[in-house]
C-alpha atoms as a PDB file:
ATOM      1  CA  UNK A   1       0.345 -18.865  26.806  1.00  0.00           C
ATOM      2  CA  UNK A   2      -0.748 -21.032  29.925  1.00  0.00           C
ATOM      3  CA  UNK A   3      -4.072 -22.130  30.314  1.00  0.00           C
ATOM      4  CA  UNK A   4      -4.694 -23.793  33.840  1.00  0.00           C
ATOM      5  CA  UNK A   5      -8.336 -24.731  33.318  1.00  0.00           C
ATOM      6  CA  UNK A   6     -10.222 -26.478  30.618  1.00  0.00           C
ATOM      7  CA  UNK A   7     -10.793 -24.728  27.338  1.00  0.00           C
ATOM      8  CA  UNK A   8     -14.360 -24.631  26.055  1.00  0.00           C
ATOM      9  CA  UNK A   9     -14.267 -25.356  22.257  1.00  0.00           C
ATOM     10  CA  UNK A  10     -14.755 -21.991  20.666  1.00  0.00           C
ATOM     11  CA  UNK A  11     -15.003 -19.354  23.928  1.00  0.00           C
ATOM     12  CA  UNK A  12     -11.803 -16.622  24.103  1.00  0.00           C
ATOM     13  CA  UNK A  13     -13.441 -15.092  27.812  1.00  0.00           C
ATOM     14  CA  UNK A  14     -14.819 -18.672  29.794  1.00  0.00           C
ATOM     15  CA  UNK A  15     -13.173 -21.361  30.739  1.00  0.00           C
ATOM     16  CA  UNK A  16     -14.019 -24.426  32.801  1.00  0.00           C
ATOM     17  CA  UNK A  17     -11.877 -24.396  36.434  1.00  0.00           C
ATOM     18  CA  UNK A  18     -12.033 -28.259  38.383  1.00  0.00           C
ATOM     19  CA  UNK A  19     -10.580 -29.940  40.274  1.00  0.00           C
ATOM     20  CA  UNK A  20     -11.756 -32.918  38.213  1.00  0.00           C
ATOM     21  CA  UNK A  21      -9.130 -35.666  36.744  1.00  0.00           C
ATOM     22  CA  UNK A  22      -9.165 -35.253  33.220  1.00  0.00           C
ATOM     23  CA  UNK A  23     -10.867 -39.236  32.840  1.00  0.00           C
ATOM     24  CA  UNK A  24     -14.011 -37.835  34.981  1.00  0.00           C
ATOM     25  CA  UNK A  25     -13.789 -34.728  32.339  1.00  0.00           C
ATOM     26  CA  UNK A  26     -14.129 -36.636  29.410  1.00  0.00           C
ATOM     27  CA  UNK A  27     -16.621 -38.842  31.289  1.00  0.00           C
ATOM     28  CA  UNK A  28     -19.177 -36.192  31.364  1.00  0.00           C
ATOM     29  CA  UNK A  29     -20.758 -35.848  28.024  1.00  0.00           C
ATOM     30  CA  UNK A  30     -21.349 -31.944  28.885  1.00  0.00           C
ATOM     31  CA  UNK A  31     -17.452 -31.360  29.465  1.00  0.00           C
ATOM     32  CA  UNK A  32     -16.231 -34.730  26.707  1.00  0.00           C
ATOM     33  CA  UNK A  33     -15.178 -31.433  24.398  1.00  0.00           C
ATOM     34  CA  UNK A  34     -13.261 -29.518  26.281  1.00  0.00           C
ATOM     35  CA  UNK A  35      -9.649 -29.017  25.981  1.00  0.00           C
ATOM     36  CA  UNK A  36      -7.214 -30.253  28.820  1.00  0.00           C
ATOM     37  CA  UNK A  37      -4.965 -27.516  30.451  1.00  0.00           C
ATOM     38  CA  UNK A  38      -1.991 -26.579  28.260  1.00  0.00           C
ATOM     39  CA  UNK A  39       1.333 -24.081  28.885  1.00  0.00           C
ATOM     40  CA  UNK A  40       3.740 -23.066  26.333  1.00  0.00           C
ATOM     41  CA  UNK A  41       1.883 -22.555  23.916  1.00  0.00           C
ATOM     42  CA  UNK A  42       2.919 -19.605  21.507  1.00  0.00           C
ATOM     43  CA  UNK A  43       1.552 -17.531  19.011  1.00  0.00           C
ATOM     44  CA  UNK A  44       3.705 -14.953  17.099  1.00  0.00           C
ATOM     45  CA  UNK A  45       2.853 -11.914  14.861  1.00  0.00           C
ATOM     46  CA  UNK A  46       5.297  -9.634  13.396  1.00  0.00           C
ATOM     47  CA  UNK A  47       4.904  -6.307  11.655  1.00  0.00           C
ATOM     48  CA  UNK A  48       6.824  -3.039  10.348  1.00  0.00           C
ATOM     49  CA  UNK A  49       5.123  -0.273  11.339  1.00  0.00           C
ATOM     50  CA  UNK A  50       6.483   2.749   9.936  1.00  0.00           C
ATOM     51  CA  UNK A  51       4.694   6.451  11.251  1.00  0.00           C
ATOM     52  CA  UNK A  52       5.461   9.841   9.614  1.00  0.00           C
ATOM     53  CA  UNK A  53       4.096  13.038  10.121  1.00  0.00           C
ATOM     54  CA  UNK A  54       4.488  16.750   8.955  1.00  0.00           C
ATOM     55  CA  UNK A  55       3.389  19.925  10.398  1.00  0.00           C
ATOM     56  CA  UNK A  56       3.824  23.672   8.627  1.00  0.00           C
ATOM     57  CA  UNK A  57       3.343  26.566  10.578  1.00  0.00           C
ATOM     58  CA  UNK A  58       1.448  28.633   7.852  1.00  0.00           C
ATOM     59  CA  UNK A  59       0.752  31.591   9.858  1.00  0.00           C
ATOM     60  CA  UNK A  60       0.973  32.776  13.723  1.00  0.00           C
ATOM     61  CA  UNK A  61      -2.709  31.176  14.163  1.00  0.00           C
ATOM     62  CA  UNK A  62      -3.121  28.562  11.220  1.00  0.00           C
ATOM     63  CA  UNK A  63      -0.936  25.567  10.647  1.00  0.00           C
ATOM     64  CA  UNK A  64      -1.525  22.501   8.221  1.00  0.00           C
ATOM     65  CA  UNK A  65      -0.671  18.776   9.254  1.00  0.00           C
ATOM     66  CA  UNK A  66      -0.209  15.420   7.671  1.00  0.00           C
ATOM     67  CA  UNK A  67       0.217  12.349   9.111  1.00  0.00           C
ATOM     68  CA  UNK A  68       0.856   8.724   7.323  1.00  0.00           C
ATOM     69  CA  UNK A  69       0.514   5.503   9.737  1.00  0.00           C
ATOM     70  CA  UNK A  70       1.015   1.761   9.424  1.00  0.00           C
ATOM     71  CA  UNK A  71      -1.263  -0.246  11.724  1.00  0.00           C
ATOM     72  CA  UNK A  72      -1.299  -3.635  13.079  1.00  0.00           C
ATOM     73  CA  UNK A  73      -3.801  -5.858  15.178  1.00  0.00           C
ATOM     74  CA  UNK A  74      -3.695  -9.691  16.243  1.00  0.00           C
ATOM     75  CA  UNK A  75      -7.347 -11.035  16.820  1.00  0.00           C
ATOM     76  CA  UNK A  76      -6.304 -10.766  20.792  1.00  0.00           C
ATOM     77  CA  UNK A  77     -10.185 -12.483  21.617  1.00  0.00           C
ATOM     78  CA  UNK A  78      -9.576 -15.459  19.448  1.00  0.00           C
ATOM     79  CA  UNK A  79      -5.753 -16.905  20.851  1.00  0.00           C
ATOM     80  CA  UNK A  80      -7.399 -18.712  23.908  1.00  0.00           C
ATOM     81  CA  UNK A  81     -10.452 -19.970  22.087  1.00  0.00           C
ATOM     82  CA  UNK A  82      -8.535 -22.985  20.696  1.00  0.00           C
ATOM     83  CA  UNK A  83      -5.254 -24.811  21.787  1.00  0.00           C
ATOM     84  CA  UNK A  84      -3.871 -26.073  18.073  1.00  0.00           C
ATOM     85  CA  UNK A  85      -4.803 -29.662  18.891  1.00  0.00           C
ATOM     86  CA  UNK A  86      -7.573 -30.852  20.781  1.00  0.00           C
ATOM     87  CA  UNK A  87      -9.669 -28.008  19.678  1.00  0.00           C
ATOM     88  CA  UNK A  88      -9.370 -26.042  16.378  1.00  0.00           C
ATOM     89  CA  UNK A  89     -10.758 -23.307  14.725  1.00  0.00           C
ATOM     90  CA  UNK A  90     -14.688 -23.818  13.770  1.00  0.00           C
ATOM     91  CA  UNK A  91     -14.088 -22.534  10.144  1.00  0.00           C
ATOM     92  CA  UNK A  92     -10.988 -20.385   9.138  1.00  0.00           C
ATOM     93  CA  UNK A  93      -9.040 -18.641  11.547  1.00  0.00           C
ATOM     94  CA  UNK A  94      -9.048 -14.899  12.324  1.00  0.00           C
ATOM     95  CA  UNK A  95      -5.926 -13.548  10.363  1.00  0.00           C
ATOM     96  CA  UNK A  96      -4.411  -9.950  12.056  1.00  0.00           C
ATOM     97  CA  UNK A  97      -5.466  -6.779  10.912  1.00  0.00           C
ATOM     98  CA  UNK A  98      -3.762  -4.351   8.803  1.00  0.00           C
ATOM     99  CA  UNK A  99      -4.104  -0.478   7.868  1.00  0.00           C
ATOM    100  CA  UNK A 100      -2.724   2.219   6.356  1.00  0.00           C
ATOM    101  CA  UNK A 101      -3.920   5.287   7.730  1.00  0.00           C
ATOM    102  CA  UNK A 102      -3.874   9.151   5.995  1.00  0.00           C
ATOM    103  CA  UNK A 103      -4.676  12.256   7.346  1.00  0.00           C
ATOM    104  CA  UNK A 104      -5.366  16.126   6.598  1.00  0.00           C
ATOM    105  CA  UNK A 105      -6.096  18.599   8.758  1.00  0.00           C
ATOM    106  CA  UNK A 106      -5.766  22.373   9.421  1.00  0.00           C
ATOM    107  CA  UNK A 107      -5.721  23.564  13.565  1.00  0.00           C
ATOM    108  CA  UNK A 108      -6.256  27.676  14.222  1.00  0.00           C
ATOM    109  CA  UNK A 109      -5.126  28.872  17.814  1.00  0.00           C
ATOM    110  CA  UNK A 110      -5.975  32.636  18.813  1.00  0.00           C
ATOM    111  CA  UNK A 111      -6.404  33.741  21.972  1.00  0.00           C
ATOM    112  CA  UNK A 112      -9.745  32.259  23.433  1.00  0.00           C
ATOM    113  CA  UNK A 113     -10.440  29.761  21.014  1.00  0.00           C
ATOM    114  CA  UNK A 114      -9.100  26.531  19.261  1.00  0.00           C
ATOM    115  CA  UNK A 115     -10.269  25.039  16.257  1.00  0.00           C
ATOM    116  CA  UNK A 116      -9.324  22.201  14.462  1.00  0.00           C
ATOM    117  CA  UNK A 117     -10.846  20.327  11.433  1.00  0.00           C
ATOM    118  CA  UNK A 118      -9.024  17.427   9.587  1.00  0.00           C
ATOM    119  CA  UNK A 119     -10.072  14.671   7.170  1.00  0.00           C
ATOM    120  CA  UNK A 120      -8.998  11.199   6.810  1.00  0.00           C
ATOM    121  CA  UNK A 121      -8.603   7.787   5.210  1.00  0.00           C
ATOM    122  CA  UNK A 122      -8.411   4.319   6.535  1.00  0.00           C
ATOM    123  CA  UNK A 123      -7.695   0.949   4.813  1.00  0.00           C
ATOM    124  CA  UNK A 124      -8.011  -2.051   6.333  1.00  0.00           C
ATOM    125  CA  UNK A 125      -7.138  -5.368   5.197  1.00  0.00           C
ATOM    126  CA  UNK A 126      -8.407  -8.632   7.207  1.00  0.00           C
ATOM    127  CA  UNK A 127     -10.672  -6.025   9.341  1.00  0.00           C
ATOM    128  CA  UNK A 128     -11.518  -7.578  12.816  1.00  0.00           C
ATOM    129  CA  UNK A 129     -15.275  -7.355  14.184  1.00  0.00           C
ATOM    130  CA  UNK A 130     -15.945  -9.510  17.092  1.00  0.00           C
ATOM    131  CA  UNK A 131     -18.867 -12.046  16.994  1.00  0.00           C
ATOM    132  CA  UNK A 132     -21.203 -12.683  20.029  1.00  0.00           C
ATOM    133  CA  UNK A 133     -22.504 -16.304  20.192  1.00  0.00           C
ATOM    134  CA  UNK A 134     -25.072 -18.199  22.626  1.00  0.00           C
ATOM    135  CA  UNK A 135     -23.751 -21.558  24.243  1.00  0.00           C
ATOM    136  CA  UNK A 136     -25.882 -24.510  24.784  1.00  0.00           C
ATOM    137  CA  UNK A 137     -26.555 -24.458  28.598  1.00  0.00           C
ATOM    138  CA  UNK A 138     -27.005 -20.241  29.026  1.00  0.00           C
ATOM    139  CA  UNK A 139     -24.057 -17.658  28.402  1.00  0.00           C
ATOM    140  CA  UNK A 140     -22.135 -16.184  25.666  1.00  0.00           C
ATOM    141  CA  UNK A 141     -18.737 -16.962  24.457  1.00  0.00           C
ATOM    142  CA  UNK A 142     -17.281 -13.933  22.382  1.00  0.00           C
ATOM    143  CA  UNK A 143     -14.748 -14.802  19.286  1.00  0.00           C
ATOM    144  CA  UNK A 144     -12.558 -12.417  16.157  1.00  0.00           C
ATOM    145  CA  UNK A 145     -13.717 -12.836  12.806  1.00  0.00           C
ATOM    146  CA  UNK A 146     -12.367 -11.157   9.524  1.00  0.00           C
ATOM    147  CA  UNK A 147     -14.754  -8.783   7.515  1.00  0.00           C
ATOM    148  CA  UNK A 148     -11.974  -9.023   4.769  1.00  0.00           C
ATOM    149  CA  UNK A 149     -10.652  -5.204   3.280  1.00  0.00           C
ATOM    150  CA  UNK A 150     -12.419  -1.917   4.709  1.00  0.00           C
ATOM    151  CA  UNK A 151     -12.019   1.717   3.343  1.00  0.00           C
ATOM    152  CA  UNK A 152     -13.075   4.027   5.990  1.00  0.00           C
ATOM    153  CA  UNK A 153     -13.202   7.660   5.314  1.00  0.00           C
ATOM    154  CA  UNK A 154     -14.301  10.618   7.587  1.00  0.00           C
ATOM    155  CA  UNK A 155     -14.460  14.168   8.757  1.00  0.00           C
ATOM    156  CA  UNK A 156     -13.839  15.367  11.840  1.00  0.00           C
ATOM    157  CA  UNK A 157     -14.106  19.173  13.526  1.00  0.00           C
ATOM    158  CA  UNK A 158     -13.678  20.683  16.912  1.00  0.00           C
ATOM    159  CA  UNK A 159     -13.735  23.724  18.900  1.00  0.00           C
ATOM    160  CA  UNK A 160     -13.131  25.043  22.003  1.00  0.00           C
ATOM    161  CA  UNK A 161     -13.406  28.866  23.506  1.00  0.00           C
ATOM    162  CA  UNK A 162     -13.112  30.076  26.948  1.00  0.00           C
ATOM    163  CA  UNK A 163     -14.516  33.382  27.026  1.00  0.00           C
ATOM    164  CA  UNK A 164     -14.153  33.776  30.236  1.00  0.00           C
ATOM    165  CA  UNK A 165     -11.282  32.559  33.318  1.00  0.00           C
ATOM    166  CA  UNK A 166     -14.566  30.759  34.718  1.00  0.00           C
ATOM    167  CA  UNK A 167     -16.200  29.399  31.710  1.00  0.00           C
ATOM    168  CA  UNK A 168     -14.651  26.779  29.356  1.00  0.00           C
ATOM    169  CA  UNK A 169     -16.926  24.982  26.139  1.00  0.00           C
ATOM    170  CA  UNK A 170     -15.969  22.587  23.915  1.00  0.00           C
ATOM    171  CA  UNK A 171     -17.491  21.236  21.020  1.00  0.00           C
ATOM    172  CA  UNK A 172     -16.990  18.493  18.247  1.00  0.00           C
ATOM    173  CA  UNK A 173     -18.696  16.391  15.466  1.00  0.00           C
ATOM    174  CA  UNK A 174     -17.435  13.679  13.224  1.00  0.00           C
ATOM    175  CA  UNK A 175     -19.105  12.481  10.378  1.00  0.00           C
ATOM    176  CA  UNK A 176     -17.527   9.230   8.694  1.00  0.00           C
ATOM    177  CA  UNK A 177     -18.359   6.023   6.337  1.00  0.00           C
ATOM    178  CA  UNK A 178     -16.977   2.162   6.541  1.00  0.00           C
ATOM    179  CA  UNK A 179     -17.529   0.472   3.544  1.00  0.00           C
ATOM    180  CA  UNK A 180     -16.830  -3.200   2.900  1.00  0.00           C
ATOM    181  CA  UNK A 181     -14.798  -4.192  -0.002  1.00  0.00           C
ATOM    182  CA  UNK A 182     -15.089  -8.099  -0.275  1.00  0.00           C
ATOM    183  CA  UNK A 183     -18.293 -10.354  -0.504  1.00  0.00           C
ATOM    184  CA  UNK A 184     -18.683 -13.791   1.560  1.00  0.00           C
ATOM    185  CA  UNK A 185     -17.151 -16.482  -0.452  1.00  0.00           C
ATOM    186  CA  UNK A 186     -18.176 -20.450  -0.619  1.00  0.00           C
ATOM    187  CA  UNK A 187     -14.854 -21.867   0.409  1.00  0.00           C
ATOM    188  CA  UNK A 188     -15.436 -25.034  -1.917  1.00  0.00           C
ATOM    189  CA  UNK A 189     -16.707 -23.093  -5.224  1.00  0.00           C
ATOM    190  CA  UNK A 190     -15.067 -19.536  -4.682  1.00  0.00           C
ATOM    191  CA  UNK A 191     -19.017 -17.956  -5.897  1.00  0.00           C
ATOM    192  CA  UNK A 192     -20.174 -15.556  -3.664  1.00  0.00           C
ATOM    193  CA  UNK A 193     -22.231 -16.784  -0.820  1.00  0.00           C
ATOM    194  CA  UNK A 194     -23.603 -13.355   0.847  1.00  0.00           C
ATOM    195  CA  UNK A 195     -23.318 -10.086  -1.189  1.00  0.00           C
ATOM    196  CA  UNK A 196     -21.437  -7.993   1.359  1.00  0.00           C
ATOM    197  CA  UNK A 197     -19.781  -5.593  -0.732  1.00  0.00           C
ATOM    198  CA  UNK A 198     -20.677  -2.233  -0.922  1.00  0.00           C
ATOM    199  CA  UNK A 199     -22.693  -2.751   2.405  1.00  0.00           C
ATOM    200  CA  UNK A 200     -21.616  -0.699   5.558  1.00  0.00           C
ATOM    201  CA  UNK A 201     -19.294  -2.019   8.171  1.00  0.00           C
ATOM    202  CA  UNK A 202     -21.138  -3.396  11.864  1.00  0.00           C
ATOM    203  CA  UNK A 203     -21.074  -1.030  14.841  1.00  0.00           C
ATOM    204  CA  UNK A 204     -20.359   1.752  13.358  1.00  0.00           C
ATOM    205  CA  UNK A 205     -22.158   4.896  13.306  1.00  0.00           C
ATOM    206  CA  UNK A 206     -22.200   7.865  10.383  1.00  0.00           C
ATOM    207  CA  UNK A 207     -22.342  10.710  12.972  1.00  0.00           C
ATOM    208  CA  UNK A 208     -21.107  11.736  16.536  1.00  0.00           C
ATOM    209  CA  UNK A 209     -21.400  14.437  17.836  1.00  0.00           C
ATOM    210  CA  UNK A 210     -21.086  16.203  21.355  1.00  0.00           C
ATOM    211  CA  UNK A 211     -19.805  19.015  23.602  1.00  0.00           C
ATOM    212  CA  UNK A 212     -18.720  19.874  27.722  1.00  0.00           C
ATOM    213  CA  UNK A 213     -19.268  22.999  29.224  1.00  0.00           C
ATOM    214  CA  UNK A 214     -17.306  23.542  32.154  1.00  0.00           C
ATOM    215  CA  UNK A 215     -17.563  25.741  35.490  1.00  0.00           C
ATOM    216  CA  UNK A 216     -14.576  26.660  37.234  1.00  0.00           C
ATOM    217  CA  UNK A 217     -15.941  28.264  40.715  1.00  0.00           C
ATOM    218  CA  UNK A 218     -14.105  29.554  43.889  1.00  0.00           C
ATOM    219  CA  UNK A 219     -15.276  25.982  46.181  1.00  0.00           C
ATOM    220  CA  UNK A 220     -14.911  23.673  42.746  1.00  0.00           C
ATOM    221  CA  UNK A 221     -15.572  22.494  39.104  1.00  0.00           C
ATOM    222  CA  UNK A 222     -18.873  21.656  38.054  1.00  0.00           C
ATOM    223  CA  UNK A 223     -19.365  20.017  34.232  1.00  0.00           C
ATOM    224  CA  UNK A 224     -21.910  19.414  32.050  1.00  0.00           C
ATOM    225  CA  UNK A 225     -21.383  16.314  28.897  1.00  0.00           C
ATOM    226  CA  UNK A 226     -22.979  15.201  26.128  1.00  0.00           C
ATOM    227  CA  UNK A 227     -22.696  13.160  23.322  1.00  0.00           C
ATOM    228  CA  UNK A 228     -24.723  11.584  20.435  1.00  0.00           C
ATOM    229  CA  UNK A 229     -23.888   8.324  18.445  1.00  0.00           C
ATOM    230  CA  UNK A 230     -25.722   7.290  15.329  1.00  0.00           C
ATOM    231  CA  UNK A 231     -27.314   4.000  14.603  1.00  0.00           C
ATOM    232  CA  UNK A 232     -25.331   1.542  13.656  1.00  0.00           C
ATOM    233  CA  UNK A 233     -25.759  -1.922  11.629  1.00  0.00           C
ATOM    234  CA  UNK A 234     -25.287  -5.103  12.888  1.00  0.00           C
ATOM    235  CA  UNK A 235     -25.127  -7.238  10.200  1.00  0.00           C
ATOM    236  CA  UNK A 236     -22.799  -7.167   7.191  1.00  0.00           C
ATOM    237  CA  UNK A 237     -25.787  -7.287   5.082  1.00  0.00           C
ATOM    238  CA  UNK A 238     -27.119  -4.490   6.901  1.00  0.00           C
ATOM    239  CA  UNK A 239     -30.590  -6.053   7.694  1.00  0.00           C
ATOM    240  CA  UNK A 240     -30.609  -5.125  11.242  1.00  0.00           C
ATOM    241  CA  UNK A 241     -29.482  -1.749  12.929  1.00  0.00           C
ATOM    242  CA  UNK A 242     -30.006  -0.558  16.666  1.00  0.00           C
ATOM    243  CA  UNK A 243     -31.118   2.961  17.137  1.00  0.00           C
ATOM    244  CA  UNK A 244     -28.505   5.730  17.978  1.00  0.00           C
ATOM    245  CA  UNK A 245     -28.352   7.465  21.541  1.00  0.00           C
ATOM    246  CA  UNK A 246     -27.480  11.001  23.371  1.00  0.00           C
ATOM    247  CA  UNK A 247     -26.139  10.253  26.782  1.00  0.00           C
ATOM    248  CA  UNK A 248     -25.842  13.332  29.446  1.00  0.00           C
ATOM    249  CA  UNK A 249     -23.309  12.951  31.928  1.00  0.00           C
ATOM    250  CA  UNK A 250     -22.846  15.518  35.154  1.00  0.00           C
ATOM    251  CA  UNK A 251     -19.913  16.110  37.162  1.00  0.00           C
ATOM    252  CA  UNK A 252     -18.257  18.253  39.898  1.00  0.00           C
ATOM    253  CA  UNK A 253     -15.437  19.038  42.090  1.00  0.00           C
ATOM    254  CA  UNK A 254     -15.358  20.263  45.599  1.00  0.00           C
ATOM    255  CA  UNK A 255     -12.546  21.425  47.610  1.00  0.00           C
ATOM    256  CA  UNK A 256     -12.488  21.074  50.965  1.00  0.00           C
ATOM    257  CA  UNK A 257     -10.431  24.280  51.583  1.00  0.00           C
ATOM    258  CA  UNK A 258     -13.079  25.571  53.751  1.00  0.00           C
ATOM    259  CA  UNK A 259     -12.354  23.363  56.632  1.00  0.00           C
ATOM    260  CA  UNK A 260      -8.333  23.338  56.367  1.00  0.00           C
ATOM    261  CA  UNK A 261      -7.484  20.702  53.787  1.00  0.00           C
ATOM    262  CA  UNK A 262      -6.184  22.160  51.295  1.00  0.00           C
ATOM    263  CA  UNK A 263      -5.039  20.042  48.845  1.00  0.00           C
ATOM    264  CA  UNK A 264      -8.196  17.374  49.129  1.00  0.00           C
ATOM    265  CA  UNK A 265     -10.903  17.366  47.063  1.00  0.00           C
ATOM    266  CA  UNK A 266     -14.651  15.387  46.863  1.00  0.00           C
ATOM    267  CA  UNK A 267     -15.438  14.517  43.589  1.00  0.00           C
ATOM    268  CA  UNK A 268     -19.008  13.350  42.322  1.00  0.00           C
ATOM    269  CA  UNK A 269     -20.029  11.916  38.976  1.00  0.00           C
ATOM    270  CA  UNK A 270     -23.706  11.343  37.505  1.00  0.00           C
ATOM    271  CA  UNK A 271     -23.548   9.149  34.335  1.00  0.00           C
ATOM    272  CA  UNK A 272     -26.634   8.650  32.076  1.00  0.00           C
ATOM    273  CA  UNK A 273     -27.851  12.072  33.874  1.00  0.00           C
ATOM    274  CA  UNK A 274     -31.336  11.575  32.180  1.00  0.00           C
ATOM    275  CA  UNK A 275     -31.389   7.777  32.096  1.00  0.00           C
ATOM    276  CA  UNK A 276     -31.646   7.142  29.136  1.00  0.00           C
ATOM    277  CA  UNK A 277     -32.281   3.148  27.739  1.00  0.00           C
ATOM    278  CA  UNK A 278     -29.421   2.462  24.728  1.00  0.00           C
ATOM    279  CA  UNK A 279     -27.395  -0.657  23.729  1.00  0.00           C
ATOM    280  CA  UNK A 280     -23.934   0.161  24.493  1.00  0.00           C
ATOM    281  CA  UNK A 281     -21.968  -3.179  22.462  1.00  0.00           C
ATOM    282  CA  UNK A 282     -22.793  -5.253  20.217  1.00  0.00           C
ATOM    283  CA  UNK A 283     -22.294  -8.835  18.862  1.00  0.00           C
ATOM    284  CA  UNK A 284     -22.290  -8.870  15.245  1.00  0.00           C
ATOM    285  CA  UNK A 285     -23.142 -11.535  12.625  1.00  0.00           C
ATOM    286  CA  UNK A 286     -23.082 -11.993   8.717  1.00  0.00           C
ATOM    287  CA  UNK A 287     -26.858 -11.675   8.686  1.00  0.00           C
ATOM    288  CA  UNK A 288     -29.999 -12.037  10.570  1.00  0.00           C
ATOM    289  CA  UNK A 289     -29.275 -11.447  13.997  1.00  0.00           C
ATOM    290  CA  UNK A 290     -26.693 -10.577  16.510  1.00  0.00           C
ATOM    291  CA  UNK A 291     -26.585  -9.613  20.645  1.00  0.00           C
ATOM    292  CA  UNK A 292     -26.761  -6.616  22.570  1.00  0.00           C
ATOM    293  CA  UNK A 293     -25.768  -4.893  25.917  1.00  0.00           C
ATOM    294  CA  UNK A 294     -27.458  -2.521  27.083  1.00  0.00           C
ATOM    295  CA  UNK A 295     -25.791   0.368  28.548  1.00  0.00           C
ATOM    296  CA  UNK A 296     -25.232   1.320  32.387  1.00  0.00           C
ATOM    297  CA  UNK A 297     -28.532   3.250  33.931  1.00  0.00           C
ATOM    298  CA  UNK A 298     -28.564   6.368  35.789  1.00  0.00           C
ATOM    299  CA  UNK A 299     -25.332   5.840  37.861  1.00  0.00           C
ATOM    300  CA  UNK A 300     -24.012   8.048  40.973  1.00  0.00           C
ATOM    301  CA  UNK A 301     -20.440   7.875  42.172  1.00  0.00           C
ATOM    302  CA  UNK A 302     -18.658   9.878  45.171  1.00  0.00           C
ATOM    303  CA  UNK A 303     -15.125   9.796  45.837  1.00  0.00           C
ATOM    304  CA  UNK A 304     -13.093  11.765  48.115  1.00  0.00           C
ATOM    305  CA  UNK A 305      -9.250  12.658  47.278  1.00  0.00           C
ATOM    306  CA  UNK A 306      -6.263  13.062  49.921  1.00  0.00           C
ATOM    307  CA  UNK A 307      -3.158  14.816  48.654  1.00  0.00           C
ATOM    308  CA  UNK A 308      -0.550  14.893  51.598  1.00  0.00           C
END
């Protein structure tokens, strides 16, 4: 990794660009702190990841599948937050994530419809959350930090039917749980700090759940969205949780056939259709607090599209 500005102690997405000597840097007691540029640095993570899956065709329509999956993922946010020797770590540092990932499911094809409905198990070990935290001055800086091991388990279903050549609809729900394993330790005693375990993991919701209907006209394409996400926590405690959401979102297709071009298009797109106010992400924390985004308002986009 090269890093051609100064590093604030602690931030993965801002850094501090001058054209500043590094003796009027460390003159400045706002900028003292901050890292000098650095290149070369490395970081390396290695990991087997073995995937297998099985499929058996029980019938013409019905078939049952199986999958097994090894996961892996580096705390990506965290790598330029710190440069191994000016500035460290505050506390210990994220560790990579690891899973092992199982899943059931039967799919049924026949003519206008497809359905498919499948169950599954997650464990995670180091489990990565990130953490949104305000910096003296305005701004956020935005860090990876370990919830320790994670057994997520869930159901999911869909189904889609065309009844007719001009009419598409598709539906789905999932319904799952993320339960933490480990409580927060006192690094000097090993007793528990803050009883985590058993508690639900951050930004995650129990239930989505959502559908598209879809148009298909002689001029264009015309569809219709939705989608629902339950509340979520954002503590590991669970002492604070942000209400969940349906968004709408509208969208059509028009050929311009009609005046001799006949492979371009004009595409529009209406997201947030009804305009609805929801918190999109979220920064999490152990307890008592956390940060929010809120989501994009009503929102209108054209395009056009030349095919030559």
């Amino acid at each position: 990794m090269n890093n051609y500005c100064y590093t604030i102690p602690g931030s993965s997405n801002e850094a501090y660009c001058t054209s500043q000597t590094q003796a009027q840097v460390q003159a400045d007691s706002r900028t003292r702190s901050f890292a000098p540029p650095y290149s070369g640095r490395i970081k390396k993570y290695r990991a087997l990841l073995p995937n297998l899956g099985l499929a058996w065709q029980m019938t013409l329509t019905l078939s049952l599948f199986t999958s097994y999956t090894k996961g892996f993922s580096a705390p990506s946010t965290e790598v330029y937050a710190y440069d191994d020797k000016v500035i460290r770590p505050i506390g210990e540092e994220a560790k990579p994530e690891r899973t092992n990932s199982y899943v059931l499911g039967l799919r049924y094809t026949m003519g206008i419809a497809q359905a498919q409905l499948g169950g599954w198990f997650i464990h995670y070990d180091n489990r990565i959350v990130n953490v949104t935290t305000p910096v003296e001055g305005g701004g956020t800086i935005s860090a990876a930090r370990n919830v320790g091991a994670v057994d997520s388990k869930g159901i999911d279903a869909s189904l889609s039917v065309s009844p007719a050549r001009w009419l598409s609809l598709y539906g789905f729900t999932s319904y799952m749980t993320a339960t933490l394993k480990d409580d927060v330790l006192n690094g000097a005693t090993g007793a528990v700090a803050i009883a985590t375990r058993g508690k639900s993991l951050v930004d995650t919701p129990n239930w989505q759940y959502g559908g598209r209907a879809q148009v298909s006209l002689p001029f264009g394409v015309i569809g219709l969205s939705a989608k629902h996400v339950g509340d979520r926590f954002v503590t590991d405690v669970n002492d604070v949780k942000v209400a969940g959401y349906t968004l709408v979102d509208l969208d059509a297709q028009i050929g311009m056939r009609w005046i001799g071009l006949e492979k371009t298009y004009v595409q529009f797109n209406v997201v947030n259709l009804f305009d609805k106010a929801y918190i999109r992400n979220l920064g999490s924390a152990t307890s008592d607090g956390g940060f929010f985004n809120f989501g994009n308002p009503r929102t209108v986009t054209g395009s056009v599209h030349f095919q030559f």
